[in-house]
Protein backbone atom coordinates (compact mmCIF):
# COMPACT_ATOMS: atom_id res chain seq x y z
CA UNK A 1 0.00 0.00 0.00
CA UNK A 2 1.49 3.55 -1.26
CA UNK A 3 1.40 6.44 1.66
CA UNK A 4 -0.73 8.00 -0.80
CA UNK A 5 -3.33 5.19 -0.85
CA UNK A 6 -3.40 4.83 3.39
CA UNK A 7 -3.31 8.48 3.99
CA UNK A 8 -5.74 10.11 0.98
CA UNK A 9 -5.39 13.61 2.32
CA UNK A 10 -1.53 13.47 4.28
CA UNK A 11 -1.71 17.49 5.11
CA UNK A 12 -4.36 16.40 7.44
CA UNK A 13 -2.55 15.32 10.33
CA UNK A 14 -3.08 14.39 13.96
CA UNK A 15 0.85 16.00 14.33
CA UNK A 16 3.53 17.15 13.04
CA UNK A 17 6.69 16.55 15.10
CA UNK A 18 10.27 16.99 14.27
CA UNK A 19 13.04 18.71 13.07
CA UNK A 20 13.52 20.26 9.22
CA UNK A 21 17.07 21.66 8.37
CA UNK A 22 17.11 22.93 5.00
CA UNK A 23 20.38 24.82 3.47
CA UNK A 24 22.25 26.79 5.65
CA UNK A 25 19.04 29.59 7.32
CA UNK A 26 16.36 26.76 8.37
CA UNK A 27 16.93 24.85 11.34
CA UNK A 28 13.77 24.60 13.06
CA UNK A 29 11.80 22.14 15.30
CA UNK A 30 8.25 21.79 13.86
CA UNK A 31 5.54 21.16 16.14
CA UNK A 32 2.15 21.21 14.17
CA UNK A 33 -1.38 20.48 15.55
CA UNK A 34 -4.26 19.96 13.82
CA UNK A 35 -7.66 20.99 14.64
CA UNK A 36 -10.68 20.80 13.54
CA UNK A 37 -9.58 19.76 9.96
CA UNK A 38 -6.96 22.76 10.08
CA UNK A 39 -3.11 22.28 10.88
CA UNK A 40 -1.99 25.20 13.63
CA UNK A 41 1.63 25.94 13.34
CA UNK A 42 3.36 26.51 16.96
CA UNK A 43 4.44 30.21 16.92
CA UNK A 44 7.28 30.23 18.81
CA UNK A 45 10.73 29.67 16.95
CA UNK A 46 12.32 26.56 17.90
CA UNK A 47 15.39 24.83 16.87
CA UNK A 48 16.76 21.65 16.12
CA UNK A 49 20.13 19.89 16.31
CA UNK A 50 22.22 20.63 13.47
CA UNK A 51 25.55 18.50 14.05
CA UNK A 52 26.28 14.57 12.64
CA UNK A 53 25.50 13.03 15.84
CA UNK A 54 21.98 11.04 17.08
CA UNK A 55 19.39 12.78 18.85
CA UNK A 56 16.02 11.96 20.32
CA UNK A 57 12.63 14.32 20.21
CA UNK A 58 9.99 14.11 22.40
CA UNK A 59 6.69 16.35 22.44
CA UNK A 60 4.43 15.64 25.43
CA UNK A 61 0.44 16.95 25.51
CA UNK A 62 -1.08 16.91 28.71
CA UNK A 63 -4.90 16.70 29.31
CA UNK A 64 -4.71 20.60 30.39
CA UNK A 65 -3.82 21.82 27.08
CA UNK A 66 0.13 22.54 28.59
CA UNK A 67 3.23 20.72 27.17
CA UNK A 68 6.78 20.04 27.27
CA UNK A 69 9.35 19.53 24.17
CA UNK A 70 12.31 17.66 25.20
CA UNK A 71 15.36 17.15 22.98
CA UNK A 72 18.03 14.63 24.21
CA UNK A 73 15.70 14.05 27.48
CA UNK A 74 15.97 17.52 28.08
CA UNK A 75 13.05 19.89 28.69
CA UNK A 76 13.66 22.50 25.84
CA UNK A 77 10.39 24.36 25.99
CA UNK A 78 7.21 24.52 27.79
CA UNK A 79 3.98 26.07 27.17
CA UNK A 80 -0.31 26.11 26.74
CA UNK A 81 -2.18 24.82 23.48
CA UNK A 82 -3.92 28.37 24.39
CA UNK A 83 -0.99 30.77 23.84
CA UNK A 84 1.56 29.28 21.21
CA UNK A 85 -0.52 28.00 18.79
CA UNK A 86 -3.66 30.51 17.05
CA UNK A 87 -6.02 27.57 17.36
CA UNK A 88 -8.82 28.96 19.76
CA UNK A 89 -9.42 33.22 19.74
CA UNK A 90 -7.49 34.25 22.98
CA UNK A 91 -9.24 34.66 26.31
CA UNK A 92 -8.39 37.77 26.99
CA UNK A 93 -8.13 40.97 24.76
CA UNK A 94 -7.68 44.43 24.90
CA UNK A 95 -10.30 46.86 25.75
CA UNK A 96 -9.58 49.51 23.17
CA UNK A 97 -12.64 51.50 24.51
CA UNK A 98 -11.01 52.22 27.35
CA UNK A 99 -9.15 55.66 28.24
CA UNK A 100 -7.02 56.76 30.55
CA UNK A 101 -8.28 58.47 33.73
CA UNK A 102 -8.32 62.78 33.70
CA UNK A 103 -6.67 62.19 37.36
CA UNK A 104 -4.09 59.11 36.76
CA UNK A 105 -0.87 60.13 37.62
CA UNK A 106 2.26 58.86 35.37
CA UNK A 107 4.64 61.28 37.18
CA UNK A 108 6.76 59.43 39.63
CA UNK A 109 8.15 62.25 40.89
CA UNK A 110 7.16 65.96 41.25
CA UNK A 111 8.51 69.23 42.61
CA UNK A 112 8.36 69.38 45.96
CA UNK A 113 5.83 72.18 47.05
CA UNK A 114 7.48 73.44 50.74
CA UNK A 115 10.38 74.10 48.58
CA UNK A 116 11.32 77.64 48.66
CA UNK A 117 13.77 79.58 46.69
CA UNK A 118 16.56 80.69 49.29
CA UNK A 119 16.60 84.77 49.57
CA UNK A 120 18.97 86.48 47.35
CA UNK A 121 19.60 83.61 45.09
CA UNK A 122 18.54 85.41 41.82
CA UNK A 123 21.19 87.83 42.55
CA UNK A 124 24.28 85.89 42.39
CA UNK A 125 25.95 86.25 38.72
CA UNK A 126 26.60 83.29 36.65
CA UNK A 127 30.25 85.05 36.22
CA UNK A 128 32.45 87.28 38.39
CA UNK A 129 35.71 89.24 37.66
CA UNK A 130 38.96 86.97 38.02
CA UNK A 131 40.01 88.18 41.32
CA UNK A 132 43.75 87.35 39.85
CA UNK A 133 43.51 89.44 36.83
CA UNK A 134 45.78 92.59 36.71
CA UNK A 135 46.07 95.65 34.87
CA UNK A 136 48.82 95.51 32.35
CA UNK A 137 51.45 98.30 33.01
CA UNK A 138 51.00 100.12 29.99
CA UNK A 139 47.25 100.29 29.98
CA UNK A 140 46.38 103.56 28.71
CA UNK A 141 42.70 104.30 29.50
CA UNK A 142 42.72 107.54 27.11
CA UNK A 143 43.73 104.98 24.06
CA UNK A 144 42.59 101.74 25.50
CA UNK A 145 39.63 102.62 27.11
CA UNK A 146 38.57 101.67 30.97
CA UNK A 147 40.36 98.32 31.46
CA UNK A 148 37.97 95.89 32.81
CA UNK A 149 38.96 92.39 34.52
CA UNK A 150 38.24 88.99 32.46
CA UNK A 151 35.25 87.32 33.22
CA UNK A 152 35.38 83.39 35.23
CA UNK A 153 32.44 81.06 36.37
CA UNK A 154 31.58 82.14 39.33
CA UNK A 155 31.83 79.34 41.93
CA UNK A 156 28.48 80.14 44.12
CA UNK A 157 26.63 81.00 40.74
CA UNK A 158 24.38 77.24 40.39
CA UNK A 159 22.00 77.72 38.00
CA UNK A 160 18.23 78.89 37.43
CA UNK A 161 16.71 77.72 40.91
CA UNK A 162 14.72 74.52 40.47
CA UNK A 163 12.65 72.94 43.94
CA UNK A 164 14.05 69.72 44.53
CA UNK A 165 12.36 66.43 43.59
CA UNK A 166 10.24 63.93 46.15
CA UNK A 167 8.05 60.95 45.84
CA UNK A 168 4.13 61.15 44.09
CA UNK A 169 1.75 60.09 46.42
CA UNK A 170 -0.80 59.58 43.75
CA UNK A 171 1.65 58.46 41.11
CA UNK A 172 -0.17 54.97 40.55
CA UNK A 173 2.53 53.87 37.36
CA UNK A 174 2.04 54.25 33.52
CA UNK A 175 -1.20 53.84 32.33
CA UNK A 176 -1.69 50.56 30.17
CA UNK A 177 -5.12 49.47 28.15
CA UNK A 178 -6.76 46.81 30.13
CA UNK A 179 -7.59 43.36 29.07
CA UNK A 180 -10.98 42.21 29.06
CA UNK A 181 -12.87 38.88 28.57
CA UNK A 182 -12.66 37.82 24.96
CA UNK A 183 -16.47 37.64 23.84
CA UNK A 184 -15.15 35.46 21.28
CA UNK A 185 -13.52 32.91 23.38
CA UNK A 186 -15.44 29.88 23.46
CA UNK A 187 -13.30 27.10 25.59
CA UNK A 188 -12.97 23.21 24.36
CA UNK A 189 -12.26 21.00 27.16
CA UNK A 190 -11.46 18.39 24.48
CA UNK A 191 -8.95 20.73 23.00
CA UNK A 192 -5.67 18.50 23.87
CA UNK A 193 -7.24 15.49 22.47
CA UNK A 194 -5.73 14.09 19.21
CA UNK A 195 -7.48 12.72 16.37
CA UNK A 196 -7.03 8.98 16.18
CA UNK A 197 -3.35 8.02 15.12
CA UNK A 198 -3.59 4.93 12.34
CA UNK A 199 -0.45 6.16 10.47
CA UNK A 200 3.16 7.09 11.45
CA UNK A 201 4.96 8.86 8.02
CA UNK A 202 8.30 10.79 7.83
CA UNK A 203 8.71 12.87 5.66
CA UNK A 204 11.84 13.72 3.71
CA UNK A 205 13.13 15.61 1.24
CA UNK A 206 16.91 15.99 1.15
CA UNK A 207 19.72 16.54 -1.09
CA UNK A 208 22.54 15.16 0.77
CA UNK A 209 21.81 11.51 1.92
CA UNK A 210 22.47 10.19 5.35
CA UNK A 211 19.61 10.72 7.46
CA UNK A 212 18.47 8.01 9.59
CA UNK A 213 14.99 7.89 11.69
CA UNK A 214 14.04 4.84 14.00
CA UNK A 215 13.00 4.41 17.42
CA UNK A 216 9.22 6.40 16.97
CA UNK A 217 7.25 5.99 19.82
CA UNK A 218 3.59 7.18 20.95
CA UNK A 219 2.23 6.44 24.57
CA UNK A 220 0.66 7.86 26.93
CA UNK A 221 3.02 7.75 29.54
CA UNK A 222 5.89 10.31 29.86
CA UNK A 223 8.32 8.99 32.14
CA UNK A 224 8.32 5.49 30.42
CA UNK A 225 9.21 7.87 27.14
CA UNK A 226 11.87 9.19 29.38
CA UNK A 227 13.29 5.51 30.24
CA UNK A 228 13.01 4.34 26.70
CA UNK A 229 15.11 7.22 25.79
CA UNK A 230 17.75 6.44 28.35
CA UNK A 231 17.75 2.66 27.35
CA UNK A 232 18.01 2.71 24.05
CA UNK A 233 19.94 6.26 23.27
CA UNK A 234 22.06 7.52 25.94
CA UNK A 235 23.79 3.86 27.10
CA UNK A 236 25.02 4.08 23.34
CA UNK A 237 25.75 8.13 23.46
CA UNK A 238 29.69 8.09 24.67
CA UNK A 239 30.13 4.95 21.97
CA UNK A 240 28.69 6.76 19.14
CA UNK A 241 30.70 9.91 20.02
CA UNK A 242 33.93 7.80 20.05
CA UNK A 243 32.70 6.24 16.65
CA UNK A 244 32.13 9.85 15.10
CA UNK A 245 35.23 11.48 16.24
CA UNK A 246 37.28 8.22 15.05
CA UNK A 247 35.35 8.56 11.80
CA UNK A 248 35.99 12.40 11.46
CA UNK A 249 40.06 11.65 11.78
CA UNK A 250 39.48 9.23 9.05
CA UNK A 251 37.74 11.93 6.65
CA UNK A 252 40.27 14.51 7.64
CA UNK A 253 43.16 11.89 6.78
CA UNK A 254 41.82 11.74 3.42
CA UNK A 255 40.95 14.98 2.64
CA UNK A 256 44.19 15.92 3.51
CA UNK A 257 45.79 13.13 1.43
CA UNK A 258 43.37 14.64 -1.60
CA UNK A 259 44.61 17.75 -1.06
CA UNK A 260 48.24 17.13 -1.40
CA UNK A 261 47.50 15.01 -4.12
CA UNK A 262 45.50 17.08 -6.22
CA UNK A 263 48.32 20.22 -5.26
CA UNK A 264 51.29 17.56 -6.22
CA UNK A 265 49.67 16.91 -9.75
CA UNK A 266 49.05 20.62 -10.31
CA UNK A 267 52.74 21.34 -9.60
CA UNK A 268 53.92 18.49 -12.12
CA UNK A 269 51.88 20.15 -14.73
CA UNK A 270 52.69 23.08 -14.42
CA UNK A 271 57.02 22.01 -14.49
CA UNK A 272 55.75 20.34 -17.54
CA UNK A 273 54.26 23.57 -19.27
CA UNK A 274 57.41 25.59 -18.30
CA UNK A 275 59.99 22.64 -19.12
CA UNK A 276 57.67 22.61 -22.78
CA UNK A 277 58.15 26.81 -23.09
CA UNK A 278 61.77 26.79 -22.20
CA UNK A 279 62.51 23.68 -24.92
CA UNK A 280 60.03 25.26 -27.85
CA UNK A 281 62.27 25.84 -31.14
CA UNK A 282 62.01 29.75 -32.48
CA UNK A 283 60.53 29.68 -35.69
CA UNK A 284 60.62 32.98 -36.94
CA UNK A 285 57.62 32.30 -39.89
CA UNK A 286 55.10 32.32 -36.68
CA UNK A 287 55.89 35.89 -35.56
CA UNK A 288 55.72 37.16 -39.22
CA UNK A 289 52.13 35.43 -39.22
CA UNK A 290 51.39 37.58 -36.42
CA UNK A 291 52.25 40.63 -37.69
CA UNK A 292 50.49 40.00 -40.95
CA UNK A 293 47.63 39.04 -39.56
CA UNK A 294 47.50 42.71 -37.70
CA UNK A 295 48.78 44.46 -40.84
């Protein structure tokens, strides 16, 4: 039987689980629910493993619409049915009726009203005379006018008076919209619950071949998920590291033997080109062709 024949409409699935690298920008864990005859992408952004090595993906749906996505028996992200997927309207919403109270206050702090301006303080200049100035010898104040001493910031001078600062009473934060019952929201009890799983399918499209997938498993029953993970891929996890590593020094060995090789075989051909130019008889008939030919 084709997957085509046992599954007449495959875009309508129970789930979508798994991981989907594709060239070098996608990398992403899907995580797909249907509903109601409609597939619900999750909405956050997850991502996958993207090195050579085995790894195991588990999505678990509990009966109160939370859930838990483990990678390597490792909680990687957590989350409602309600709020990361757009399957049911949201419960709550904004009320964009509302509007900000005439009296709300957003000021944290405010001058302080028993503050008063200390007597005399307008008076005192932003810049005195330099007390160190003097006036040159040969000032002549018929020619040179009334000598006055250079102005310097004047150390008590502080700047336009300004109350100090103290605590609102009424400051009560900044004013947000509310959120209000969602008339729209209409709960489903039911809304974990899967449609009934006949088929398991992978599906693959790849350029590059390699790929393995085994070891699927649906229960109902997390922490025997868990223990099936631990039995049959982390007792193997330090073996299959040593395997890869040994593997890599193997590709490396070669690559580098390529290398050389292919650089060793460009170096002989090009001794051969130069050995051919240095060794090429002069015939003199093949310039004079040349310069007819631009003549």
């Amino acid at each position: 039987m084709t997957c085509r024949a046992a599954c007449p409409n495959d875009w309508l699935t129970s789930l979508m689980f798994g991981p989907d690298i594709c060239g070098t920008q996608t990398k992403k864990l899907h995580v797909i629910l249907s509903y109601q005859g409609q597939n619900y992408p999750i909405k956050k952004d997850l991502q996958c493993e993207t090195d050579k090595l085995t790894h195991f993906y588990t999505f678990i749906l509990r009966p109160d619409a939370t859930y838990s996505v483990l990678v390597d028996n490792r909680e990687r992200e957590v989350g409602s049915m309600y709020t990361d997927w757009d399957i049911l309207p949201p419960r709550k919403i904004k009320d964009l009726k509302a509007k900000k109270p005439k009296d709300w206050e957003e000021r944290e702090y405010i001058d302080d009203p028993k503050a008063v301006k200390p007597e005399g303080y307008d008076s005192i200049p932003a810049e005195i005379p330099d007390p160190k100035a003097k006036k040159p010898a040969d000032w002549d104040e018929e020619e040179d006018g009334i000598w006055r001493s250079a102005k310097i910031p004047n150390p008590a001078y502080k700047g336009p008076w300004k109350p100090k600062k103290i605590k609102n009473p009424n400051y009560k934060g900044k004013w947000k919209i509310p959120w209000i019952d969602n008339p729209e929201f209409e709960d489903d009890p039911d809304l974990y619950v899967l449609k009934p799983i006949k088929y398991i399918g992978i599906e693959v499209w790849q350029v590059k071949a390699g790929s393995v997938f085994d070891n699927i498993l649906i229960c109902d029953d997390p922490q025997y998920a868990k223990e099936v993970v631990q039995e049959i891929w982390a007792k193997n996890r330090e073996a299959e590291n040593e395997a890869f590593e040994e593997a890599e020094k193997v590709r490396r060995a070669q690559e580098e033997e390529d290398s050389k090789r292919a650089k060793d075989e460009g170096d002989k051909r090009k001794r051969d080109r130069d050995r051919h130019r240095r060794h090429r008889r002069y015939d003199p008939h093949e310039y004079l062709d040349d310069y007819h030919d631009e003549l």
